[in-house]
Protein backbone atom coordinates (compact mmCIF):
# COMPACT_ATOMS: atom_id res chain seq x y z
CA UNK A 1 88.73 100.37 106.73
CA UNK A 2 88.16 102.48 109.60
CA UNK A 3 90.69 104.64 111.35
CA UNK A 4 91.63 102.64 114.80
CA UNK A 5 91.66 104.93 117.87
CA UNK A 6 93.73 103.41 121.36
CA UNK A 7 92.09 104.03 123.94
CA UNK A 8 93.54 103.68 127.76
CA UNK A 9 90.41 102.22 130.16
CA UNK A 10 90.51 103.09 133.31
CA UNK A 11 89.81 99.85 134.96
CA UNK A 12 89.86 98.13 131.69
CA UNK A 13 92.37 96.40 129.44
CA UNK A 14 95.36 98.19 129.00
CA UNK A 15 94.65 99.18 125.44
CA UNK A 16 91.89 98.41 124.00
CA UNK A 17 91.66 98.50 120.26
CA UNK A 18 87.47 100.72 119.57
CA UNK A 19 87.30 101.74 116.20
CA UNK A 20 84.33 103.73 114.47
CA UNK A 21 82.42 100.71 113.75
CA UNK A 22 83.07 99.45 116.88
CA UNK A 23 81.70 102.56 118.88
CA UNK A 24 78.83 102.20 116.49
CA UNK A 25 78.17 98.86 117.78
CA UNK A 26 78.28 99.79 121.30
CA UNK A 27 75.62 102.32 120.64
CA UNK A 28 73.29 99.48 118.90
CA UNK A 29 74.61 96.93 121.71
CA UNK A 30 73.86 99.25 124.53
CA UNK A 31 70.70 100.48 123.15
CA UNK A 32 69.07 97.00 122.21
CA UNK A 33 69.43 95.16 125.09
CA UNK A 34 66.90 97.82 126.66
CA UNK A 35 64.41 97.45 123.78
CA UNK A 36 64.88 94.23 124.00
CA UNK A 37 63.40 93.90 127.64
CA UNK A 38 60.92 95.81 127.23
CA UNK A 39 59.31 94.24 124.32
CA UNK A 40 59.70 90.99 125.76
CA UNK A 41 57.39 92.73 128.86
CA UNK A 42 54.95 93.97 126.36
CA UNK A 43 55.20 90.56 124.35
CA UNK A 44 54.38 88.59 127.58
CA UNK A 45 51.79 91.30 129.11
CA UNK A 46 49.58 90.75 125.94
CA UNK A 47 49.28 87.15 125.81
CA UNK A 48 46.90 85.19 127.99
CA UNK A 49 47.85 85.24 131.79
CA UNK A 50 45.85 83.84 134.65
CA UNK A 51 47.33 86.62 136.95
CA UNK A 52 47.53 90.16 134.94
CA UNK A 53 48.55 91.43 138.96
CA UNK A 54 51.84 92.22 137.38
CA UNK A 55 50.42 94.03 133.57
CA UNK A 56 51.19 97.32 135.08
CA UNK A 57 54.44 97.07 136.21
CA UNK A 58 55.27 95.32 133.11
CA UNK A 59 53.84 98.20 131.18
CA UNK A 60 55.52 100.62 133.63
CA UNK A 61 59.00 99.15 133.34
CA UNK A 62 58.13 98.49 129.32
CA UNK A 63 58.34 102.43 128.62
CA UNK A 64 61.39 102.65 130.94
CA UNK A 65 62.94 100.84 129.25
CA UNK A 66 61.81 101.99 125.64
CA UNK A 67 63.27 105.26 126.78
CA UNK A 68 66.21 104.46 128.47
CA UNK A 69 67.13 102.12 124.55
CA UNK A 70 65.94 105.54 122.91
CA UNK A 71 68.25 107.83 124.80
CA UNK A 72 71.57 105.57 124.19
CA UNK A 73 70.98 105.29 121.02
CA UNK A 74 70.53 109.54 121.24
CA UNK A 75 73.67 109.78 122.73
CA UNK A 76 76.52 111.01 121.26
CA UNK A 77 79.29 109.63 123.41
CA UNK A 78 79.90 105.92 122.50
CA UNK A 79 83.15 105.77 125.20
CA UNK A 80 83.72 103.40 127.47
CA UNK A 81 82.14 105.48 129.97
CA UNK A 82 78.98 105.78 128.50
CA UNK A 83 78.59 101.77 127.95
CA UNK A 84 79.53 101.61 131.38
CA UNK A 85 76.68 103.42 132.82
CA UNK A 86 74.41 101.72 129.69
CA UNK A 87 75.48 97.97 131.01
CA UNK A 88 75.50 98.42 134.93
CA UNK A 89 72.00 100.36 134.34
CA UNK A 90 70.72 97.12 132.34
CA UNK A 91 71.54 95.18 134.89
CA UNK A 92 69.94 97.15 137.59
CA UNK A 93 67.02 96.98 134.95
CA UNK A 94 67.01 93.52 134.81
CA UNK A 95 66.73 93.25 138.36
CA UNK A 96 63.68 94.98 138.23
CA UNK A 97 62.03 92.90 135.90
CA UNK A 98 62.95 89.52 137.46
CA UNK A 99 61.35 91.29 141.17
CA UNK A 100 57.81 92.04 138.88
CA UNK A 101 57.56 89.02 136.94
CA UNK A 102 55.10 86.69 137.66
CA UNK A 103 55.92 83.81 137.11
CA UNK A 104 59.71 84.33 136.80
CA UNK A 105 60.53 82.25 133.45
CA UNK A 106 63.22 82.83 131.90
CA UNK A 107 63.76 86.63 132.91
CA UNK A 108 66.92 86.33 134.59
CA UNK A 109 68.62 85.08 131.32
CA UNK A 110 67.96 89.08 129.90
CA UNK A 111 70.85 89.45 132.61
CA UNK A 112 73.60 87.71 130.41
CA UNK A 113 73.31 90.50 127.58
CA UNK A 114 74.83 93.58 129.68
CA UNK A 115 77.19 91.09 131.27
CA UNK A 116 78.79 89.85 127.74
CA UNK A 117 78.79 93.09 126.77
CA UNK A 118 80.61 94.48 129.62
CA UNK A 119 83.18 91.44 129.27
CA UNK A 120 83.67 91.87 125.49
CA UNK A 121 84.01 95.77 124.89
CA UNK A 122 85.34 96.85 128.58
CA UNK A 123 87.81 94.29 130.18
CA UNK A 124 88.64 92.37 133.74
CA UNK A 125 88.00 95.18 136.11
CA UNK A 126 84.48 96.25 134.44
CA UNK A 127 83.44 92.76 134.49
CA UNK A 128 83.84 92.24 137.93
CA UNK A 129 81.87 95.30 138.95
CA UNK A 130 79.31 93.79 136.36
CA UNK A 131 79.17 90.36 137.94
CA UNK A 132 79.05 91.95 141.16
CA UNK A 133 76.11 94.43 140.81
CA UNK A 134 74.47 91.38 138.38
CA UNK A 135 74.30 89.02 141.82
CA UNK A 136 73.12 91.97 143.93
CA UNK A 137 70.09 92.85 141.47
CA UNK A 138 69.31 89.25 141.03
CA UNK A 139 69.27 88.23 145.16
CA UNK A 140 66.99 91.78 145.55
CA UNK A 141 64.65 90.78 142.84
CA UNK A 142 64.22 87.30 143.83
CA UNK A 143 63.54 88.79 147.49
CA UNK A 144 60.95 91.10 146.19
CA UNK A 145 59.50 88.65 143.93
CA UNK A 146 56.54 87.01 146.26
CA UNK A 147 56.49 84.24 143.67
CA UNK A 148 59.74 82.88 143.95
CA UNK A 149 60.60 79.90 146.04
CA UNK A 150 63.13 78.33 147.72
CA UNK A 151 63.63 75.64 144.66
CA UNK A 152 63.05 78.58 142.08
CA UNK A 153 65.75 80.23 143.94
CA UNK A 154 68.55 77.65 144.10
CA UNK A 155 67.85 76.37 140.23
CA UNK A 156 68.86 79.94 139.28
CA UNK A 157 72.82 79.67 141.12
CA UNK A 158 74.05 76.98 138.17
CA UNK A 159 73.01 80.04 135.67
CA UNK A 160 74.83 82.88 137.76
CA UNK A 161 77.24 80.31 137.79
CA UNK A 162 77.32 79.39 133.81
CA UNK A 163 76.99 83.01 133.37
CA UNK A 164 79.86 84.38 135.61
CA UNK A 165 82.63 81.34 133.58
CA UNK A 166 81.02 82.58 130.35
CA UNK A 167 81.84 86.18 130.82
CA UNK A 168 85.28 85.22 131.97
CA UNK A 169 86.07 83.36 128.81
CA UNK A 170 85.23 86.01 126.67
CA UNK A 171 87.33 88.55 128.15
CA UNK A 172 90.37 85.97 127.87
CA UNK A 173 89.69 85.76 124.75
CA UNK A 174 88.89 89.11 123.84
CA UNK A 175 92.62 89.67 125.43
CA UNK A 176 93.68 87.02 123.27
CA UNK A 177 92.38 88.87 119.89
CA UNK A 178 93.72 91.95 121.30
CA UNK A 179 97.27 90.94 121.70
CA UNK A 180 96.92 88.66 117.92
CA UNK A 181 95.45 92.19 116.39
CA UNK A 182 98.56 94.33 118.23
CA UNK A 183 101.56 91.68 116.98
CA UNK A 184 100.52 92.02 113.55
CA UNK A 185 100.14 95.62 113.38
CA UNK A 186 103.86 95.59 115.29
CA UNK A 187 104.39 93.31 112.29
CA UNK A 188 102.98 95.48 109.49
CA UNK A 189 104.01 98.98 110.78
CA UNK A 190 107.63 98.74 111.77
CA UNK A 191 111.12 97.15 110.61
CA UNK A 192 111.76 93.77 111.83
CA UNK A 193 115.78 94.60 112.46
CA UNK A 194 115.82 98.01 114.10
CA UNK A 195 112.10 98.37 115.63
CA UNK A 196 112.09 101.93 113.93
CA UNK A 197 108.94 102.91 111.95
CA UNK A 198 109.04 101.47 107.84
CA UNK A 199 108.71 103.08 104.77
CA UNK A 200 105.18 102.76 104.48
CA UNK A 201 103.94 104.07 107.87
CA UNK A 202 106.97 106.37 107.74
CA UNK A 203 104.80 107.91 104.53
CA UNK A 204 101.74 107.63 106.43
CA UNK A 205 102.56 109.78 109.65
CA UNK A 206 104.56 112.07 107.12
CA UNK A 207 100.82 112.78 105.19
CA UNK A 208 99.07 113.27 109.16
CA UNK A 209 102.07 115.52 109.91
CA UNK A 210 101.00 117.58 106.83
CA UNK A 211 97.65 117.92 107.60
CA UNK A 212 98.56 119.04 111.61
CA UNK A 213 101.34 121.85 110.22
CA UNK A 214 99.01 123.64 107.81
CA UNK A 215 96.01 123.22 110.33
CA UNK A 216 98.14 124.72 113.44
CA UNK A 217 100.29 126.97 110.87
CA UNK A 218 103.37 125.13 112.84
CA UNK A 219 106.94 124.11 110.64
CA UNK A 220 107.35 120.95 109.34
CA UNK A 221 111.07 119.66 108.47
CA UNK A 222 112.26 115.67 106.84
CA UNK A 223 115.88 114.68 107.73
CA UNK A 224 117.02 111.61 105.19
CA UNK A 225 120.27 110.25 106.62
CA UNK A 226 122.16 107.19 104.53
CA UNK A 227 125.17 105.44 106.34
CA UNK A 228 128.52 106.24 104.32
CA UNK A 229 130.38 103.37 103.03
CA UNK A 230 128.01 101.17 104.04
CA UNK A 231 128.60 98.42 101.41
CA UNK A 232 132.20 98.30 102.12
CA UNK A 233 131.06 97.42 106.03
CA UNK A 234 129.16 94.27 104.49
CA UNK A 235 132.06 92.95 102.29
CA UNK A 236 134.90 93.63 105.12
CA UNK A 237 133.34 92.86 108.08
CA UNK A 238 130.21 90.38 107.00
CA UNK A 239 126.34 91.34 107.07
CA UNK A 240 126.28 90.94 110.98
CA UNK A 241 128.23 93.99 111.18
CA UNK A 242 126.30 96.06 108.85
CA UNK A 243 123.42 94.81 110.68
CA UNK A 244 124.96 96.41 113.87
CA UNK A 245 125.87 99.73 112.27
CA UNK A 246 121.91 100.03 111.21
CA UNK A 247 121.02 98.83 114.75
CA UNK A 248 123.24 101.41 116.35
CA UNK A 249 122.28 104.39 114.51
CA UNK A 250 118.78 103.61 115.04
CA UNK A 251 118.74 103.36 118.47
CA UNK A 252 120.62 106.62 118.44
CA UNK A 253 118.36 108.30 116.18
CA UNK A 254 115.29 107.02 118.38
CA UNK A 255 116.85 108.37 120.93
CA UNK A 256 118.39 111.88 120.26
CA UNK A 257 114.93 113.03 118.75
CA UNK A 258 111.86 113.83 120.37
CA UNK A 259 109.20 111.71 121.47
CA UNK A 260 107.11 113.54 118.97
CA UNK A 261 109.21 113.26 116.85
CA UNK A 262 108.68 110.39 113.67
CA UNK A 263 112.22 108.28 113.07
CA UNK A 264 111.54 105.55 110.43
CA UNK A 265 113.81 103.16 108.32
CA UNK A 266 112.95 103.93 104.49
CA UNK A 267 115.38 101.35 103.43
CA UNK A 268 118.72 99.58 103.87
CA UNK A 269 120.90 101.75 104.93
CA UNK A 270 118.39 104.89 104.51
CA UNK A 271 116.26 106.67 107.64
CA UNK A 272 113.99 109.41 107.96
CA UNK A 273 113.03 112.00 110.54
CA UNK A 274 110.01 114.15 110.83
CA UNK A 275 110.50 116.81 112.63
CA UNK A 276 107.09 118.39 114.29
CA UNK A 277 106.86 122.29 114.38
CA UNK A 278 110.73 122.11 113.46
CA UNK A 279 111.78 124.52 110.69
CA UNK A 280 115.22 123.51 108.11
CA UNK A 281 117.55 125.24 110.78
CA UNK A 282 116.41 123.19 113.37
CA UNK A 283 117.10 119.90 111.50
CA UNK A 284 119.98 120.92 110.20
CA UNK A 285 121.10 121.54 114.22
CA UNK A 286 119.62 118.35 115.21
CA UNK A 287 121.85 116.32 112.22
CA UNK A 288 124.92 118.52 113.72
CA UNK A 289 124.16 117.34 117.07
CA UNK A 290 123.84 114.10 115.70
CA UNK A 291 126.45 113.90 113.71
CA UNK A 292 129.08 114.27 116.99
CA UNK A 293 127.32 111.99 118.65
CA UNK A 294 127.55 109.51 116.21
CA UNK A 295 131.26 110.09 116.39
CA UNK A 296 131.64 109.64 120.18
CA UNK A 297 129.53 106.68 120.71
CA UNK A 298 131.26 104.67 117.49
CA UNK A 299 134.86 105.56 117.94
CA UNK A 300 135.67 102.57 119.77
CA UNK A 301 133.52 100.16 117.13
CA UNK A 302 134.89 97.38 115.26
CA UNK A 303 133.62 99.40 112.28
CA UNK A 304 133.55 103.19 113.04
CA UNK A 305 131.03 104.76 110.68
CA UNK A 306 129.61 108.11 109.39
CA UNK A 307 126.09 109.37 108.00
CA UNK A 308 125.44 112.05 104.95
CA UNK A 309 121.96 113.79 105.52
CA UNK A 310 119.60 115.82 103.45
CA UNK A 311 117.11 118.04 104.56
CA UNK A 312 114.31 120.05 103.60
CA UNK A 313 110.64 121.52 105.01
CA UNK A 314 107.44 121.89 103.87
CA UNK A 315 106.41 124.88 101.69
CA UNK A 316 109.80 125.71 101.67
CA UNK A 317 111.28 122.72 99.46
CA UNK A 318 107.73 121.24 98.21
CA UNK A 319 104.14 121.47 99.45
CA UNK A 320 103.20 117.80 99.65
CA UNK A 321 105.08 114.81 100.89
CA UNK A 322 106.53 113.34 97.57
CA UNK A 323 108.33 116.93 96.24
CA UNK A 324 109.60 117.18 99.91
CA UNK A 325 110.84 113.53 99.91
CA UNK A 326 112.74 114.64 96.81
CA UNK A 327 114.28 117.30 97.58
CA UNK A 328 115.84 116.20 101.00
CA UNK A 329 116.49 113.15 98.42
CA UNK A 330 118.58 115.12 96.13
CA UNK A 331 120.41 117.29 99.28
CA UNK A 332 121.16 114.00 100.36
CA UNK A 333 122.88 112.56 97.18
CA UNK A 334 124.33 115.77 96.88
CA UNK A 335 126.30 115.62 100.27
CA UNK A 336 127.41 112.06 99.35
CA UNK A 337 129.35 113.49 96.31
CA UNK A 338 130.93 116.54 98.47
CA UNK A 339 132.62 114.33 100.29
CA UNK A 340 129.94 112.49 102.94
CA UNK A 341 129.90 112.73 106.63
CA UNK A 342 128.11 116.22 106.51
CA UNK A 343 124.64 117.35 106.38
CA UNK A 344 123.21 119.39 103.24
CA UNK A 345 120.13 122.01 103.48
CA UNK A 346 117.99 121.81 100.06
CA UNK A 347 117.24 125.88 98.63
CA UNK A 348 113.93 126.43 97.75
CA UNK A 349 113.44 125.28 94.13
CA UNK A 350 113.71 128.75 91.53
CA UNK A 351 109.87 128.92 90.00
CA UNK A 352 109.60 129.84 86.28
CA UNK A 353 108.94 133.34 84.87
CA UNK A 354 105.40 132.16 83.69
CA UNK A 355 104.69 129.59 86.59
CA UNK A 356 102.29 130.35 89.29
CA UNK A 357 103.16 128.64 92.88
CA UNK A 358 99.44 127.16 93.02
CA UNK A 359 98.56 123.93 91.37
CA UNK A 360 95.33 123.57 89.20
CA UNK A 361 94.07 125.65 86.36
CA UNK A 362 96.76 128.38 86.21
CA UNK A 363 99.94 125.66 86.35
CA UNK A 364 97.72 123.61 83.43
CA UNK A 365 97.77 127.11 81.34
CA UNK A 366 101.48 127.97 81.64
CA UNK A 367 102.07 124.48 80.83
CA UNK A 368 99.55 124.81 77.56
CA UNK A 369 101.49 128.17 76.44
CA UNK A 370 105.18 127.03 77.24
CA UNK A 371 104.17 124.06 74.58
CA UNK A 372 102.68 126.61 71.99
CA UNK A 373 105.81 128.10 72.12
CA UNK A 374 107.87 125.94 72.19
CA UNK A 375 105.95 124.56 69.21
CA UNK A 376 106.20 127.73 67.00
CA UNK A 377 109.73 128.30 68.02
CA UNK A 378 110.34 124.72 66.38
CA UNK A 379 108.77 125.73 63.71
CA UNK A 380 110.48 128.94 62.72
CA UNK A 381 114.20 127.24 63.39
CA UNK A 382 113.32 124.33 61.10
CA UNK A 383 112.07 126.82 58.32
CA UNK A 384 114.82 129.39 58.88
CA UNK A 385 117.68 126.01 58.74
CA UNK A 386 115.90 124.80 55.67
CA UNK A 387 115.97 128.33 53.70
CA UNK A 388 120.10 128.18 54.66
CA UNK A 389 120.87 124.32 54.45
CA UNK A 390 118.53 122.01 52.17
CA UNK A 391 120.29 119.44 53.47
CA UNK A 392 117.42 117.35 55.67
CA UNK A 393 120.30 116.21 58.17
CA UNK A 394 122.12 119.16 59.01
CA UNK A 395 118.49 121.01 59.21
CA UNK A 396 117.12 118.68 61.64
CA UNK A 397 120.02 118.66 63.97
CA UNK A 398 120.28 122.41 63.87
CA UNK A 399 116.60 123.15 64.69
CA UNK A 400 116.78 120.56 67.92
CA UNK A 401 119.53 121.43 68.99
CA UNK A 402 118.32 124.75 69.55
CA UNK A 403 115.70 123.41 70.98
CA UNK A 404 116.52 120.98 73.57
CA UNK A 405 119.08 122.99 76.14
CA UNK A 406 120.72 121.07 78.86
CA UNK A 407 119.00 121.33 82.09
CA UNK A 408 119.80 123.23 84.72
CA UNK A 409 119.90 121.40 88.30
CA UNK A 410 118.47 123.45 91.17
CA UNK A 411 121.00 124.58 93.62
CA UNK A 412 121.61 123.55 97.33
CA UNK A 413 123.68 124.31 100.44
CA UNK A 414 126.16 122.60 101.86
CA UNK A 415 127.33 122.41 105.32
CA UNK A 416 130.46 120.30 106.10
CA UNK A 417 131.80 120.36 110.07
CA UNK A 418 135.48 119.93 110.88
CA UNK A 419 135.78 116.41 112.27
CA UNK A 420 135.77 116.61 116.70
């Protein structure tokens, strides 16, 4: 699926949803309906005609147009600015034809192509200066045309008509599609009770974020709050006031950060904050910050509450977004069991003697030694046991239990503010 770009028209809809295949299609849109007129002049120039007065201006208009298809399809900008030129210069061309044709035909209906275009891809305003410049080139080529009379004239208003209602519908309903396509990514990207952004978009901005940081060589720092107590707020005072508490801190989370800033709901009573070009110490100021105002603007609550947060930042606590995740994960647990209502900066994880900090063929290796080793060592404990107990219990419980130490879990630090 193709990444979807909003763009802002000037003139246009108010956001207007052009992805890639969609600019590609205004290139092929913008660029056939030129080919397409002037193949239909060389189509009618070569068949039989009792008046061949107007061959050379078919023929002359014919590689105008040939070119003009050629160099939009050429061009690399595929904006709206560029189909805007593309359609009003159609229409312009159309005019041309329909003041050279001889007889008339059905020429002017080449005008409806840049018309729909304009009314599908560009919006109200667009349209209007289509429909406007559309009736201009059609009076002046009916007034050049020596052919055209009166009756030839007035049969063609019921088209400008038809063709004027048509274009209208199709930008109410391209409106329509627009607003249907916006609800339901509303729908799929955010949390239906707090409006904040949800887990997986949350992940998805985290991964861009990545990308930006190492590419501008900017900080990157995750703040994972969790509501204390929040389970005793749903049996005491009922769901509808735990659904207030998440309500409340979410608007205040939306709007003590930043407006680049990336709140999300991860879920229940867990958020997340991505701070841009913000290293640990500036979360951790933010969550202090935070943390008071949470206390001022809840102290008169039916149910006053608290938040525990964990934090961590990229290349610091993990280089991608799932070791990062975890840590602030962990530095979040971990201020839950000091005591809660306090915010908890994760220490970069301790590497191994034998482990490089790069991923790939050198991680693969320690790995591959630490498990000959580990092998041998195995080895020699359950020989040495055997040569002082032949007992096969005893042996295999001594040579394990050598084996198998209790891990050690990595360290963090802990911040804890007197209560205001």
């Amino acid at each position: 699926m193709s990444r979807t770009a909003v763009l802002r028209l000037r003139g246009g809809r108010r956001a207007n949803h052009v992805t890639d295949d969609d600019r590609l299609l205004l290139r092929f849109v913008g660029s056939a309906q030129y080919l397409a007129g002037a193949f239909l002049l060389v189509a009618l120039a070569a068949m039989p005609d009792p008046d061949p007065t107007d061959h050379p201006a078919a023929f002359l208009l014919a590689g105008l147009g040939m070119m003009a298809g050629t160099m939009r399809w050429m061009a690399k900008d595929s904006g709206p600015m560029a189909s805007r030129i593309a359609n009003l210069g159609c229409i312009v061309y159309v005019g041309a034809i329909i003041a050279t044709a001889r007889p008339l035909g059905a020429a002017a209906l080449l005008m409806l192509w840049p018309v729909m275009n304009t009314a599908y891809f560009l919006g109200r305003r667009d349209l209007v200066a289509a429909c406007l410049v559309a009736v201009g080139s059609l009076m002046a080529g009916l007034t050049v045309n020596p052919t055209v009379t009166a009756d030839v004239a007035l049969q063609l208003v019921p088209t400008a008509g038809i063709l004027i209602a048509t274009s209208i519908l199709v930008v109410l309903l391209r409106e329509r599609i627009d607003r249907l396509i916006g609800d339901l990514e509303r729908t799929a990207s955010t949390d239906g009770l707090t409006g904040l952004s949800n887990r997986r978009t949350f992940n998805e901005a985290f991964d861009r974020e990545i990308e930006r940081a190492r590419r501008a060589g900017t900080p990157l720092s995750v703040a994972m709050f969790d509501i204390d107590r929040f389970k005793a707020i749903n049996d005491c005072f009922g769901h509808a006031e735990g659904d207030k508490a998440l309500i409340r801190f979410a608007n205040l989370l939306a709007t003590e950060c930043r407006s680049f800033d990336v709140p999300g709901r991860l879920g229940g009573e867990e958020f997340g904050l991505l701070l841009v070009g913000s290293p640990a110490e500036g979360a951790a100021a933010f969550a202090s910050r935070l943390r008071r105002r949470l206390e001022l603007v809840t102290q008169h609550d039916l149910t006053p509450f608290t938040v525990s947060c964990g934090i961590a930042e990229l290349d610091v606590h993990g280089h991608d977004a799932e070791h990062i995740m975890l840590a602030a994960d962990r530095a979040l647990y971990k201020a839950k069991n000091d005591g809660r209502d306090r915010y908890i900066v994760a220490e970069a994880p301790q590497a191994m003697p034998d482990e490089a900090p790069s991923t790939g063929g050198n991680a693969l290796d320690a790995l591959a030694t630490r498990v000959e080793i580990g092998q041998s060592a195995e080895q020699l404990s359950l020989s040495v046991t055997l040569k002082l107990d032949p007992q096969p219990q005893a042996a295999t419980t001594l040579g394990f239990s050598t084996l198998n130490p209790a891990p050690v879990n990595a360290s963090t630090k802990s911040i804890t503010e007197p209560s205001t």
